[in-house]
Protein backbone atom coordinates (compact mmCIF):
# COMPACT_ATOMS: atom_id res chain seq x y z
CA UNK A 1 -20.68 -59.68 -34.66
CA UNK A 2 -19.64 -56.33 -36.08
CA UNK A 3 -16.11 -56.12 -37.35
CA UNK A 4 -14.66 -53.20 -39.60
CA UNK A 5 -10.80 -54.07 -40.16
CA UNK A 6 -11.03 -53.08 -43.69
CA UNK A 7 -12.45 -49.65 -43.14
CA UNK A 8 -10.23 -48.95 -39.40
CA UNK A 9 -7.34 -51.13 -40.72
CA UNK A 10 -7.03 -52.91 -37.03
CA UNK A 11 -6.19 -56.67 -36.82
CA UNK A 12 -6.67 -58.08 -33.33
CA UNK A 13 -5.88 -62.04 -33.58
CA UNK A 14 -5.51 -64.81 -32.75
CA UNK A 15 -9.65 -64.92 -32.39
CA UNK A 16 -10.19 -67.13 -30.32
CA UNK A 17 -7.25 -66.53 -28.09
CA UNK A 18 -5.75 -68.40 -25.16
CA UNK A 19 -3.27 -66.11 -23.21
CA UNK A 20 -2.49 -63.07 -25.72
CA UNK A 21 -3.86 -61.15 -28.50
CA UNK A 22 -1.68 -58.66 -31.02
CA UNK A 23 -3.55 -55.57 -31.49
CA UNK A 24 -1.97 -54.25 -35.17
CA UNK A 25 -3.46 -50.71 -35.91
CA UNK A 26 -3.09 -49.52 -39.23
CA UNK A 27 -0.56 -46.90 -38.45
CA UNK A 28 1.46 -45.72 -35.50
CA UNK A 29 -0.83 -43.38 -34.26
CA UNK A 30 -2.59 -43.35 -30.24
CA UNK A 31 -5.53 -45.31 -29.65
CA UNK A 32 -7.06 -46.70 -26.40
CA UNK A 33 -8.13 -50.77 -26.10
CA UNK A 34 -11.28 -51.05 -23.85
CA UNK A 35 -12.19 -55.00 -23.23
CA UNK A 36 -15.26 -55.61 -21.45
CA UNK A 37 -16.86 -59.09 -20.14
CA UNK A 38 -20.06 -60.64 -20.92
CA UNK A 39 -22.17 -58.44 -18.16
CA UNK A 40 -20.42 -55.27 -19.13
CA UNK A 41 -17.84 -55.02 -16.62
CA UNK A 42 -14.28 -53.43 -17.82
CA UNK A 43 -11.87 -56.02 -17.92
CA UNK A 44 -8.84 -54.44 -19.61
CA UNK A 45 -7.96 -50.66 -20.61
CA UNK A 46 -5.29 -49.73 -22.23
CA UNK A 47 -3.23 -46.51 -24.93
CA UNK A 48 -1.42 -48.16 -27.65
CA UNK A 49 0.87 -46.55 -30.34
CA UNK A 50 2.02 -49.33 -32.23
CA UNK A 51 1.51 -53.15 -32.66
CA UNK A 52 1.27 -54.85 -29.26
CA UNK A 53 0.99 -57.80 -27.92
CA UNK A 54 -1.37 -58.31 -24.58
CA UNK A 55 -1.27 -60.72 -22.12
CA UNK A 56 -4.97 -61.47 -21.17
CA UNK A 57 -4.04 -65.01 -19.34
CA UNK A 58 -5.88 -63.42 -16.54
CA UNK A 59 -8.89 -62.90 -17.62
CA UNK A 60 -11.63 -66.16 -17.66
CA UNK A 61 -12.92 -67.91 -20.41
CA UNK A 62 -15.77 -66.92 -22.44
CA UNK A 63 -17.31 -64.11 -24.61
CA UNK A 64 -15.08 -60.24 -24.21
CA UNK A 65 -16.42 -56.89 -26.39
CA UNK A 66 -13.33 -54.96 -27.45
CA UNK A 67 -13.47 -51.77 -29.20
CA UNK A 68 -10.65 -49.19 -30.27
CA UNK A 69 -11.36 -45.76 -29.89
CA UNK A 70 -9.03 -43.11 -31.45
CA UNK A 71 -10.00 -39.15 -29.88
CA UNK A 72 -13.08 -40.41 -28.29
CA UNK A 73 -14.21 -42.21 -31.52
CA UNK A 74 -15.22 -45.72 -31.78
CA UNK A 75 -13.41 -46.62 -34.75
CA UNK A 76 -13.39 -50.43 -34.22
CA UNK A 77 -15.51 -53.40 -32.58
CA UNK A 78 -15.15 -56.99 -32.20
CA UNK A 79 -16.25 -59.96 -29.81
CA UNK A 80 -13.13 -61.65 -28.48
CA UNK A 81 -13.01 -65.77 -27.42
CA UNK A 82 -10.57 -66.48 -24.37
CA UNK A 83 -10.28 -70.18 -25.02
């Protein structure tokens, strides 16, 4: 699993999850949350400024790739468990 909070400053939690995850950037500034399933399908997409909190109740359980992307960089990956 590759995780860089301390150099992107991003907390996504609770890890697992059951319903909703907080996405906490570092600062305010625009990024866009891309979640994808186990086979690569795009489950969730979404621009957020500030912390937020995400409903994800319906997505199924298993395995999800989220990254954070900030002007068409990847600045942040993680693997996500829906419980």
């Amino acid at each position: 699993v590759e995780n860089l909070p301390t150099l992107s400053g991003i907390n996504i939690y609770p890890n697992p999850f059951a319903d909703n995850i907080t996405v906490q950037p570092k600062e305010n500034s625009k990024m866009r949350l891309t979640i994808y399933d186990a086979i690569g399908n795009l489950a969730y997409d979404k621009t957020i400024i500030q912390t937020t909190v995400i409903n994800l109740s319906q997505l199924s359980h298993g395995f999800y790739s989220a990254f954070i992307w900030a002007e068409n960089n990847k600045i942040f990956k993680t693997v996500l468990i829906k419980q």
